[in-house]
Structure formats: structure tokens, C-alpha cells
Protein backbone atom coordinates (compact mmCIF):
# COMPACT_ATOMS: atom_id res chain seq x y z
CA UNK A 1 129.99 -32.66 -56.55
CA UNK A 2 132.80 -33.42 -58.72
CA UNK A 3 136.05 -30.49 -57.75
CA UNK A 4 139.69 -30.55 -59.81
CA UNK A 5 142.55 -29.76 -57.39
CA UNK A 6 143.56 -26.75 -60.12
CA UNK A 7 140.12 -25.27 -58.83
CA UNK A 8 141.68 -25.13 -55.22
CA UNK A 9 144.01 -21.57 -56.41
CA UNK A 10 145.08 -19.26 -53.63
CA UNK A 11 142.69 -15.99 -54.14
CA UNK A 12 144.02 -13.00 -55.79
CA UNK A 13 144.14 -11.36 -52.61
CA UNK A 14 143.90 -8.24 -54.31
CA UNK A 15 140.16 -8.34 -56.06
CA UNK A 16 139.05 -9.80 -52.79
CA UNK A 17 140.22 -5.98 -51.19
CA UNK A 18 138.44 -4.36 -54.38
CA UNK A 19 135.69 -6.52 -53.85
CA UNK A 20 135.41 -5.37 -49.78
CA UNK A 21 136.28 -1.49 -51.07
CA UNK A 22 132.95 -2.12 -53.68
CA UNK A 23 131.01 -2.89 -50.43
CA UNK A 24 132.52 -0.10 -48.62
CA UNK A 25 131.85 2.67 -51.06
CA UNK A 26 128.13 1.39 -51.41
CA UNK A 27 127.38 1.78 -47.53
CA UNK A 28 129.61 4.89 -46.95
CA UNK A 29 130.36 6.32 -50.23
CA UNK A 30 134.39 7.21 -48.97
CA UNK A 31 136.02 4.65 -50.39
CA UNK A 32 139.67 5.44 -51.93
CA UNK A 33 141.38 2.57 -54.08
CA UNK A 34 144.78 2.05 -54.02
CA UNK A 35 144.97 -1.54 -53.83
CA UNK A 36 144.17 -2.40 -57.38
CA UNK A 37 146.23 -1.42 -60.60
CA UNK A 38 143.84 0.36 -62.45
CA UNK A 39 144.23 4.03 -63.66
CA UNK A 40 141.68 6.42 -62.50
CA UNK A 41 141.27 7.30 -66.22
CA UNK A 42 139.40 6.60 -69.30
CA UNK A 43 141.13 5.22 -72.68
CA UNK A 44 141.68 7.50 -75.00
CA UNK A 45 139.48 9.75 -76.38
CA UNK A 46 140.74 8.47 -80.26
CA UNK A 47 139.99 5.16 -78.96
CA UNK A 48 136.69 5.65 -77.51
CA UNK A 49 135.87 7.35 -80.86
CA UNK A 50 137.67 4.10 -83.08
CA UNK A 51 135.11 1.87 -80.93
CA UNK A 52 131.52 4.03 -81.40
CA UNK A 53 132.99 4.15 -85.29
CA UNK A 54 133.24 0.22 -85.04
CA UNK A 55 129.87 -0.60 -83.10
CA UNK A 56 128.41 1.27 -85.71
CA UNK A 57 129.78 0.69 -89.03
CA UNK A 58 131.40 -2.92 -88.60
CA UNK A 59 130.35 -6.86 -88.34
CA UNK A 60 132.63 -7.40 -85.31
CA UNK A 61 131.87 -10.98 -85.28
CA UNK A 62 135.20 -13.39 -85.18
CA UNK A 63 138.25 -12.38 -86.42
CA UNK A 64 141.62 -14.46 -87.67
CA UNK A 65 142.62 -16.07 -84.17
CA UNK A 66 145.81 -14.50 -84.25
CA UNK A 67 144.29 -10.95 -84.86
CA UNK A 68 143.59 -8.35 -86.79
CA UNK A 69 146.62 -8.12 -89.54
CA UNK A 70 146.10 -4.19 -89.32
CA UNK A 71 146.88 -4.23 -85.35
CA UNK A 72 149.42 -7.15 -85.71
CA UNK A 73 151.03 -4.90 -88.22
CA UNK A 74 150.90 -1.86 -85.71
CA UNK A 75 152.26 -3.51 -82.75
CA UNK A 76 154.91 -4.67 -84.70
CA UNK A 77 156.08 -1.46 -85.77
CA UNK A 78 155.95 -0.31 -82.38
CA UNK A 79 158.90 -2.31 -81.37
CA UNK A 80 160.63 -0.71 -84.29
CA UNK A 81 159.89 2.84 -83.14
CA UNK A 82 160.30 2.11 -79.31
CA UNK A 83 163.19 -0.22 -79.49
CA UNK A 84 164.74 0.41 -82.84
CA UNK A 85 164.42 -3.38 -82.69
CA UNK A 86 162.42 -5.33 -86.18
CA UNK A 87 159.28 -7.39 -85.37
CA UNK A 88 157.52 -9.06 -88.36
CA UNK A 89 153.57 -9.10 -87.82
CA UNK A 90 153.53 -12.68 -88.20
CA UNK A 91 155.44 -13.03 -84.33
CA UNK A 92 152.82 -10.83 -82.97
CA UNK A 93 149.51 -12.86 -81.75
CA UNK A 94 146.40 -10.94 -80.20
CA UNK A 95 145.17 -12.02 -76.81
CA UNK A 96 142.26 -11.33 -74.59
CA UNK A 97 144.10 -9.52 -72.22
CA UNK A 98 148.05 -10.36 -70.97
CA UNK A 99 146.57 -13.02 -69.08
CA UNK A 100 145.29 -14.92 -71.43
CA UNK A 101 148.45 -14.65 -73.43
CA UNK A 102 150.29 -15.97 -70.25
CA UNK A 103 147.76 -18.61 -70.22
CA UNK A 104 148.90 -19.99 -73.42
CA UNK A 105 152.19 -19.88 -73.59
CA UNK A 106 151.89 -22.30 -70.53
CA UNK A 107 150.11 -24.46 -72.21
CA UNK A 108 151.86 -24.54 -75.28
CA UNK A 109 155.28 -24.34 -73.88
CA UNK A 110 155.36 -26.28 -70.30
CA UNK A 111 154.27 -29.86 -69.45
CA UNK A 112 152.31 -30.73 -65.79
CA UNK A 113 155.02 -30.91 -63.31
CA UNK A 114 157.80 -29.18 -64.81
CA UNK A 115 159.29 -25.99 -62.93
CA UNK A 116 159.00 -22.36 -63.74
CA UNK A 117 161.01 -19.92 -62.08
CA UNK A 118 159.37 -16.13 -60.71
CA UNK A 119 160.79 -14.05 -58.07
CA UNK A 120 159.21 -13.52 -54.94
CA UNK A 121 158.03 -11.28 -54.38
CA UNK A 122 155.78 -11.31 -57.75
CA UNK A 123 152.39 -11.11 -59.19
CA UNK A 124 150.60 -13.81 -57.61
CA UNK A 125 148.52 -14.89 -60.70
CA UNK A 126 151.62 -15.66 -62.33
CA UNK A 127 152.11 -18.42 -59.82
CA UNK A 128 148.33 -19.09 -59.04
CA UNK A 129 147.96 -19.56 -62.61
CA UNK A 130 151.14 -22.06 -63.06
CA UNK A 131 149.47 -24.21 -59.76
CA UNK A 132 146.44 -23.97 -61.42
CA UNK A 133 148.37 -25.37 -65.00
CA UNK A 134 149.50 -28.26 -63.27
CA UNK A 135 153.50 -25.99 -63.03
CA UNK A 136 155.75 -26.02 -60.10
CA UNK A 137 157.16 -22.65 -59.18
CA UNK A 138 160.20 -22.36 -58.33
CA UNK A 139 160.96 -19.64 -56.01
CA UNK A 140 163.91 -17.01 -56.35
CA UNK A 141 163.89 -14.73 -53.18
CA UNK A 142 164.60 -11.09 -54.48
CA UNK A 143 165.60 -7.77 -52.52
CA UNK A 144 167.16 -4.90 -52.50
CA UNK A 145 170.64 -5.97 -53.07
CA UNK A 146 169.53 -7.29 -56.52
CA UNK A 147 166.56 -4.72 -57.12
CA UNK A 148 163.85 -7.23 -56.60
CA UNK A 149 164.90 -8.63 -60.05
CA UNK A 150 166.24 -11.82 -60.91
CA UNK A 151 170.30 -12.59 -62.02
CA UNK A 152 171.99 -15.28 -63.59
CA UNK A 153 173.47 -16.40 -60.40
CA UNK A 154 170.13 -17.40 -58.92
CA UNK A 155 169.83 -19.29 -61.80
CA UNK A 156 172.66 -21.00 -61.51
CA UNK A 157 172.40 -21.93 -57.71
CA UNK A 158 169.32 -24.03 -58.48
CA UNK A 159 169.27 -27.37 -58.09
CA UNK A 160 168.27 -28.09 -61.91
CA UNK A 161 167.96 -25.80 -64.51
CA UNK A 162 163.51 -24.80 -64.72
CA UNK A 163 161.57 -24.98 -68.30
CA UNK A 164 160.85 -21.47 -67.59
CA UNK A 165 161.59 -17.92 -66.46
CA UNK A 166 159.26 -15.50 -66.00
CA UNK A 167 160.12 -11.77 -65.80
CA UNK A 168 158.60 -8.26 -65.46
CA UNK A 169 159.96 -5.18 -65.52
CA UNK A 170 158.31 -2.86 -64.78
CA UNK A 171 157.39 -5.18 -61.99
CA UNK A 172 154.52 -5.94 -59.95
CA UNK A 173 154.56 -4.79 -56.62
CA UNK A 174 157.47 -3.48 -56.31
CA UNK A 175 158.09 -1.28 -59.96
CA UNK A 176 161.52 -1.72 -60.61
CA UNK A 177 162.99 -2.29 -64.21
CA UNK A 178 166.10 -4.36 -64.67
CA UNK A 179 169.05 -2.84 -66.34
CA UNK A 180 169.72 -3.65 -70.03
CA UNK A 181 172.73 -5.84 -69.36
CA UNK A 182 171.42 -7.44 -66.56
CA UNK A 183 168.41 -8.35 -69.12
CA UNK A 184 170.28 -9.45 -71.65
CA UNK A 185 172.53 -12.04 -69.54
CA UNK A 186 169.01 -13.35 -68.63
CA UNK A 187 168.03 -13.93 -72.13
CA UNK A 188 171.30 -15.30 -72.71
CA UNK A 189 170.91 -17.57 -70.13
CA UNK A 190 168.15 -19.33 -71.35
CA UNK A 191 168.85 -19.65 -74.55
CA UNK A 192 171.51 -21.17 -73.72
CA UNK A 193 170.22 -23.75 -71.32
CA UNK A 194 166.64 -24.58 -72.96
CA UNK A 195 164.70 -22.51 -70.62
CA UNK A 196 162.04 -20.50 -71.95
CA UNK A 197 162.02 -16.54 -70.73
CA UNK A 198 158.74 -15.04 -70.62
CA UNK A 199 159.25 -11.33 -70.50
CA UNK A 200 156.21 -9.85 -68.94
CA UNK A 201 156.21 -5.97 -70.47
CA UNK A 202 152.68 -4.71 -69.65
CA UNK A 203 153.90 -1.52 -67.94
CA UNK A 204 156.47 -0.44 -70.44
CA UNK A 205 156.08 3.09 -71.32
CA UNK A 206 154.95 4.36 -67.67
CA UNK A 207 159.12 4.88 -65.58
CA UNK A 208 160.66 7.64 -64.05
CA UNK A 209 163.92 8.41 -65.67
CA UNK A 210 165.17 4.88 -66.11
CA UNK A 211 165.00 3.74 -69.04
CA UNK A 212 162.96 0.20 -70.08
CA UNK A 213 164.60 -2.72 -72.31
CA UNK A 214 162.24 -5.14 -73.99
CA UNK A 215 164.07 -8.82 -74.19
CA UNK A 216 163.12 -8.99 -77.85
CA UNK A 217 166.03 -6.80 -78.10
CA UNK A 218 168.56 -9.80 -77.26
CA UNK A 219 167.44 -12.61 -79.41
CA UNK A 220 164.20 -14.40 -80.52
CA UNK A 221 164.00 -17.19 -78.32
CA UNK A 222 162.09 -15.18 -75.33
CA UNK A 223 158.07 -14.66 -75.08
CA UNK A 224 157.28 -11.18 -74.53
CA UNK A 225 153.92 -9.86 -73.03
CA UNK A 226 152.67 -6.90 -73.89
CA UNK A 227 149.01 -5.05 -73.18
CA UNK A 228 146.99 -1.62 -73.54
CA UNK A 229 146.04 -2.17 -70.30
CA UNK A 230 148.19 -0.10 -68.46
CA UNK A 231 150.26 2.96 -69.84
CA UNK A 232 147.30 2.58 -72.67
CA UNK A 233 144.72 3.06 -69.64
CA UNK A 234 142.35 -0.15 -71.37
CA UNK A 235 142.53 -2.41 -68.33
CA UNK A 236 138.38 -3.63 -69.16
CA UNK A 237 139.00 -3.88 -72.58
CA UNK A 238 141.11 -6.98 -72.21
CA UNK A 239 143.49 -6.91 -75.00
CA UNK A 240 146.84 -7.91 -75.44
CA UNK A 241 149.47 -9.19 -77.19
CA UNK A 242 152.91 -11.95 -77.58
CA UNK A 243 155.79 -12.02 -79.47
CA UNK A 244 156.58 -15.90 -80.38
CA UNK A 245 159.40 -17.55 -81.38
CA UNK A 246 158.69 -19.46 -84.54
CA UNK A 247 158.48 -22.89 -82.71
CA UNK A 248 155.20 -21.14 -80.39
CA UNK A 249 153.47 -19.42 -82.88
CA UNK A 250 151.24 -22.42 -84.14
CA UNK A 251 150.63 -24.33 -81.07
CA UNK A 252 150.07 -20.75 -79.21
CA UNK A 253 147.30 -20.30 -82.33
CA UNK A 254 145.91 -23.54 -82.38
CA UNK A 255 144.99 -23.48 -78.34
CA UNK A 256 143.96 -19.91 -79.21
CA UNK A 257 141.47 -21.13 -81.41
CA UNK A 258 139.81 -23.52 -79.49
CA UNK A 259 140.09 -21.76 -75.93
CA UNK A 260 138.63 -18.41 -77.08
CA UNK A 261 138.48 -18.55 -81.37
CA UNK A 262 140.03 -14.64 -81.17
CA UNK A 263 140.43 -11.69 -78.46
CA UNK A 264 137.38 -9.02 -78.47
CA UNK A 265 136.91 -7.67 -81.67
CA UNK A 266 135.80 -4.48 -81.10
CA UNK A 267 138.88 -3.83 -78.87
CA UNK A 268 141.10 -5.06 -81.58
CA UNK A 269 139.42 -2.39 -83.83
CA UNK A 270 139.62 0.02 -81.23
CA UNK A 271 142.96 -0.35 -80.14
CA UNK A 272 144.26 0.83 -83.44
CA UNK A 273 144.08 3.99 -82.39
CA UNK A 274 145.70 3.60 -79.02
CA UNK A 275 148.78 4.23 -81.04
CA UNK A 276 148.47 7.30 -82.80
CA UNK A 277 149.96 10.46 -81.99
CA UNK A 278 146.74 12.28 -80.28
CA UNK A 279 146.19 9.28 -77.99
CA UNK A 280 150.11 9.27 -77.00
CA UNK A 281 149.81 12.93 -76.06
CA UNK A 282 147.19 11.94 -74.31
CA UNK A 283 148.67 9.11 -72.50
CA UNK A 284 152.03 10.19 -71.70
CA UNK A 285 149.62 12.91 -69.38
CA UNK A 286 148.84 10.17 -67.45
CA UNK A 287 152.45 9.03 -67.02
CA UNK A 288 152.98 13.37 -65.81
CA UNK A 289 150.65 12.34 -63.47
CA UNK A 290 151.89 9.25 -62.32
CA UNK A 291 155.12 10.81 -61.74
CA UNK A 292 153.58 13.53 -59.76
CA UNK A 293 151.86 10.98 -57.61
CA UNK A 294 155.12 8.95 -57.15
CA UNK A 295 157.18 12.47 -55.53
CA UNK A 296 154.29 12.86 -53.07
CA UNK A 297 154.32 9.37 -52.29
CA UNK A 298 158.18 9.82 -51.34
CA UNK A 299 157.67 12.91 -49.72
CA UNK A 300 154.53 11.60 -47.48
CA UNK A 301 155.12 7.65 -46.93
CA UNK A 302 157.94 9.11 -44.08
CA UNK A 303 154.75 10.53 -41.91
CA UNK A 304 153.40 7.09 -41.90
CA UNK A 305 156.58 5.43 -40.33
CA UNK A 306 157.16 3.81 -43.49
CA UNK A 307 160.99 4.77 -44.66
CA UNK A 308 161.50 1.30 -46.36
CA UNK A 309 159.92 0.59 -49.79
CA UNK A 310 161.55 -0.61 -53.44
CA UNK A 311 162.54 2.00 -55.16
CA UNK A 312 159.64 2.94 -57.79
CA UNK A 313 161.18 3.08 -60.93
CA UNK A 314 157.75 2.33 -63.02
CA UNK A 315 154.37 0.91 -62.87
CA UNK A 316 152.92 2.69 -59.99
CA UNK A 317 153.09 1.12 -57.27
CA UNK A 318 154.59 1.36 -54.03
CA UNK A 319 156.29 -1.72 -51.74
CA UNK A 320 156.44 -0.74 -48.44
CA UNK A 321 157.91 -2.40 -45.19
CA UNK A 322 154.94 -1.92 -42.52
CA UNK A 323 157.10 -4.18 -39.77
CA UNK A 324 156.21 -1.28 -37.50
CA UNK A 325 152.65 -1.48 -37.57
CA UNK A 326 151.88 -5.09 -38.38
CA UNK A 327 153.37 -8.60 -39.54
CA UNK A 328 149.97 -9.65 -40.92
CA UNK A 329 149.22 -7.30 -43.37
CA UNK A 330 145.92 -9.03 -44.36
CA UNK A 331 144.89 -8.48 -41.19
CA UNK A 332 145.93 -4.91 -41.16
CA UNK A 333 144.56 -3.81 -44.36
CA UNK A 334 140.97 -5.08 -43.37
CA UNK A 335 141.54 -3.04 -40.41
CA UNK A 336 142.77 0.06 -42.09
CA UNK A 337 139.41 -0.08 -45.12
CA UNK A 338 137.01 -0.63 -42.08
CA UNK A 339 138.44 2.33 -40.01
CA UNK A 340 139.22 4.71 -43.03
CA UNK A 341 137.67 3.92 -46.67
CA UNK A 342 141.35 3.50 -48.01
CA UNK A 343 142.01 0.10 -49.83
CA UNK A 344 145.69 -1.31 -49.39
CA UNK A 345 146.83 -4.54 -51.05
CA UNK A 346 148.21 -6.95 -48.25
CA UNK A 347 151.45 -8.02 -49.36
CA UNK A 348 150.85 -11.77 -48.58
CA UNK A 349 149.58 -11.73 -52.21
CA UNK A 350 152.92 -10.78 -53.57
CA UNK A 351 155.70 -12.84 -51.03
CA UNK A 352 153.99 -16.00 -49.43
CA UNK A 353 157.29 -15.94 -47.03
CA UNK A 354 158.19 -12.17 -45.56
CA UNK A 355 154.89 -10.56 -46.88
CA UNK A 356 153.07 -10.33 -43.55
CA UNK A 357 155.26 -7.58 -42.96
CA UNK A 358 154.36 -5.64 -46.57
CA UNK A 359 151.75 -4.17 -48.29
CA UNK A 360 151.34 -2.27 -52.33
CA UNK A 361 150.18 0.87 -52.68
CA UNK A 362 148.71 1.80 -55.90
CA UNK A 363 149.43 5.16 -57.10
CA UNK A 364 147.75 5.75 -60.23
CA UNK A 365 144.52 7.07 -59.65
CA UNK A 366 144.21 11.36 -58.72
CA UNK A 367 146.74 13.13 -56.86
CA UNK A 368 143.78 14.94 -54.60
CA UNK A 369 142.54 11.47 -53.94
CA UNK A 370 146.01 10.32 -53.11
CA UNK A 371 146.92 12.97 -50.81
CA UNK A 372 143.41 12.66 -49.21
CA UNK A 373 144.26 8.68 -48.48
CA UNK A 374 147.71 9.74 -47.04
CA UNK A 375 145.86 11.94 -44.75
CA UNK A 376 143.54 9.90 -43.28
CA UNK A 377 145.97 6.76 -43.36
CA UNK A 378 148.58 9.21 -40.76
CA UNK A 379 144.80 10.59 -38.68
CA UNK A 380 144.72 6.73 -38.26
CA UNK A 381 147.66 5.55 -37.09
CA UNK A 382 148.15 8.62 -34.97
């Protein structure tokens, strides 16, 4: 049989946990997930009731392959509110999830073989997904000293300047948001030298105090990704969004059109009402929450040896140094689900260099369950 080398992608290390946690709960009914990014809770209860209103009363067969006007239109204005920044609905293009949106801008923006930057450590199906696109990554090695987020110096000390940038903050593992300034040199950057940001956003609207700048606030020329997956708690109902510059907006559409014709309609009709005030209230619970989790996470991460970790600043996750107990944290984390029910995310997903040595913790699902998983995680190690 006939196999394309873009079939050969690393795993997402990640699913394969959730997938062994799956098996877990079924034979012992204990598991506790904190491996995957997921929140513990429902969408709202205004969009739950926006999607039994459209199931019932409304065609949902194709729409427009850019989406909705109504929820282009809302989006848009969202930007406004949040960032005091003007989107026209016509930049804003509906996508089955932020991965798909990722997807094409790829392919719209970035011939086979070119380079696209991404710090390590990142979200591996940023760069399993540029393999598998026929992209080179380009790895810039992030820490502390820089807040796991890219600068324009890294930039500058590559060899040749990459077709592409891609960003997140909030970021995934480690949660930290890059400061305004720091942002906007980025953007700046590129522009400047023909090297297309992408601006992955998804967890905007879930921090701790620091505050979260979208790139659209610095120009035009960046992609931004946006989703309702995660402060909008609608990971399943894969919808999401971009914000092209003019020259993306057709091709983007066009490959749209013939990959998928439109994102899911009933979550485009349902996702109107992720916005409104009700469903905020709801949501920015969830954030309470969140934060809650994060403070016990600081105050019990200590008993488990663990004193080095990036410093969460949103998302909710937690990147830990677990040098002390292992340096092959695949390993280890099969180890730790067999002997305790408690699903970590091996950090080899995130760093394919130093991330024997690190795992993710997820922290948005209950604080009982959390506390529970930090209890048996110290009964094991002591």
C-alpha cells in the first residue's frame, strides 16, 4: 500500500495520554485528566439553548464558506469592545475549529520547503502540522529569561529571515502572554521583512492579572487565530475564526471551499450566543475558577519537589521541571497513570530537545478533582 511521507507526523503525544486515561477510567473508573486542555465544563447554557432553537427551527445545511455574516459581524465587534481596536466583518473568516484555520493559512500563505519559525517549547501540532504541509520549522529555543516568548533578536540571529512566525500568547504549555511592546516589535518585524505573523489567540480572555494584547492591534499584516474553544468552554464544537489581511482573504476562502465548503453550521448558529452578556457571566466563572485552581497549584506543586515551572500567566496550564524524578517524561507519565489514575502530558510533546525533563499540567477541570490528583501524585512519589 501506497503511504505519503506527510502521513509519517510525530503523534500528538497528548491524545495518545487521553486515549490511555479513556482505557484507564473504563477498567478502574479513577481516572483524573490533567493532560488534555479541555475544561471540565459545559458551553453555555445560552448556547446550548441557541443550538436546540437551531436543530429545531433551522435548515442548517451549508452556509457562505466564510460564515455566517451575523457571527462574522459579532466577532468583529468583539475586537472593538475587547481591544478598542476596528475589525470589518469582511477580515473575519469562520473555521472548523483554530486548527483548521491554521491549516489554511499554511496553505494559502507558505510554499513546500519554506521555513516557519515557533518557539520551543510550543504546541506540537503547530509543527506536526507544518511537517505534515511540506514547512520547515525553524526552531527558536525559549526560557525564562525571555518568558518562553519569542523577541526580535532571535529573529534577527537567524541565518535567513523565515516566511513565517507563529505566536501564542496565552501559550501552550507553558501560559505566558507577551507584553504589549514586546508584541508589537514582533509585528513590526515582520512587516517589515515579508514574514507573515500568525498570532495564535485561542486562550485570550482566561489570565491572571496580566493583561492580553491581540496583534491586530499593531497593523493588518498579521493572521490572528481566534476560537470558542477555550475561555468559551466549546472545545467539541469545533469553531473558530481568522482575521486576514486583504491579500489572504480569497485564497484562505477559496481552499475553504473546497477543503470543507463551511465550518459546522449549527455551531455557527450557536455560537452567537457565546457572546452575550448571560453567557460572559457565565464564563468569566470559569476563569474564577481557573484562577482558584492556578493558587493551589502554586501552593501544592512545592510538595511534589517541583519548585521550577513558567510562570502561569493564562491558559491553564502548568510547565514544570521534573529533573528530579525523571529525564524521560514519557516514560514517567505512563508510570504515574498506571500507578495512580492521574493523566500528565509528557513534555516531549512540547520541546523535542530538553523536554524529557518536563511535563504540562492541565488545570482547568474541578478544584476537588485537582487537589485529589495532587494528593495521590505526593502518596506516589513518597
Amino acid at each position: 500500500m501506497r503511504l505519503s511521507q506527510r502521513g509519517r507526523v510525530e503523534p500528538f503525544h497528548v491524545m495518545e495520554v487521553a486515549k490511555a486515561a479513556a482505557a484507564r477510567q473504563v477498567s478502574h473508573g479513577d481516572a483524573i485528566l490533567l493532560c488534555v486542555g479541555q475544561p471540565a465544563t459545559p458551553a453555555p447554557a445560552a448556547v446550548r439553548a441557541a443550538a436546540v432553537t437551531a436543530v429545531n427551527d433551522e435548515v442548517l445545511g451549508y452556509t457562505v464558506t466564510p460564515g455566517i455574516p451575523e457571527l462574522r459581524w459579532k466577532i468583529a465587534t468583539e475586537y472593538a469592545a475587547r481591544y478598542g481596536i476596528p475589525v470589518d466583518a469582511e477580515e473575519v473568516v469562520i473555521t472548523t475549529g483554530s486548527s483548521a484555520g491554521f491549516q489554511l493559512t499554511i496553505l494559502a500563505a507558505f510554499e513546500a520547503g519554506e521555513q516557519v519559525a515557533m518557539t520551543r517549547p510550543g504546541y506540537p501540532a503547530y509543527r506536526n502540522t507544518l511537517q505534515a504541509l511540506g514547512c520547515e520549522v525553524v526552531d527558536l529555543d525559549v526560557g525564562a529569561e525571555t518568558r518562553y516568548q519569542p523577541t526580535v533578536a532571535m529573529l534577527e540571529a537567524l541565518p535567513r529571515v523565515p516566511a513565517g512566525l507563529v505566536v501564542a500568547s496565552p501559550s501552550n504549555p507553558t501560559g505566558t502572554i507577551i507584553d504589549a511592546d514586546e508584541l508589537a516589535e514582533l509585528v513590526a518585524w515582520c512587516a517589515a521583512h515579508d514574514c507573515l505573523l500568525i498570532s495564535d489567540e485561542i486562550y485570550h480572555g482566561i489570565s491572571y492579572g496580566r493583561p492580553c494584547a491581540s496583534a491586530r492591534e499593531f497593523g493588518t499584516h498579521a493572521v490572528v487565530v481566534g476560537s470558542v474553544s477555550k475561555y468559551h468552554s466549546m472545545t467539541g464544537w469545533r469553531l473558530g475564526w481568522l482575521l486576514l489581511p486583504p491579500e489572504l482573504r480569497r485564497p484562505v476562502e477559496l481552499l475553504q471551499s473546497n477543503l470543507a465548503i463551511c465550518a459546522p453550521a449549527v455551531s455557527q448558529a450557536a455560537a452567537l450566543a457565546a457572546f452575550t452578556p448571560e453567557a460572559v457571566e457565565e464564563l468569566d466563572s470559569h476563569v474564577a475558577r481557573y484562577a482558584r485552581n492556578r493558587e493551589l497549584l502554586l501552593r501544592r506543586l512545592p510538595e511534589l519537589g517541583i519548585t521550577t515551572f513558567a510562570p502561569p500567566d493564562g491558559a491553564f496550564y502548568a510547565w514544570c521541571d521534573i529533573a528530579h524524578l525523571t529525564l524521560d517524561s514519557q516514560a514517567w507519565c505512563a508510570v504515574v497513570l498506571d500507578a495512580t489514575g492521574v493523566a500528565l502530558a509528557p513534555g516531549i510533546d512540547f520541546d523535542l530537545a530538553r523536554g524529557g525533563r518536563m511535563m504540562r499540567l492541565s488545570f482547568c477541570g474541578s478544584t476537588e478533582e485537582l487537589d485529589e490528583a495532587i494528593d495521590r501524585l505526593a502518596a506516589f512519589l513518597a
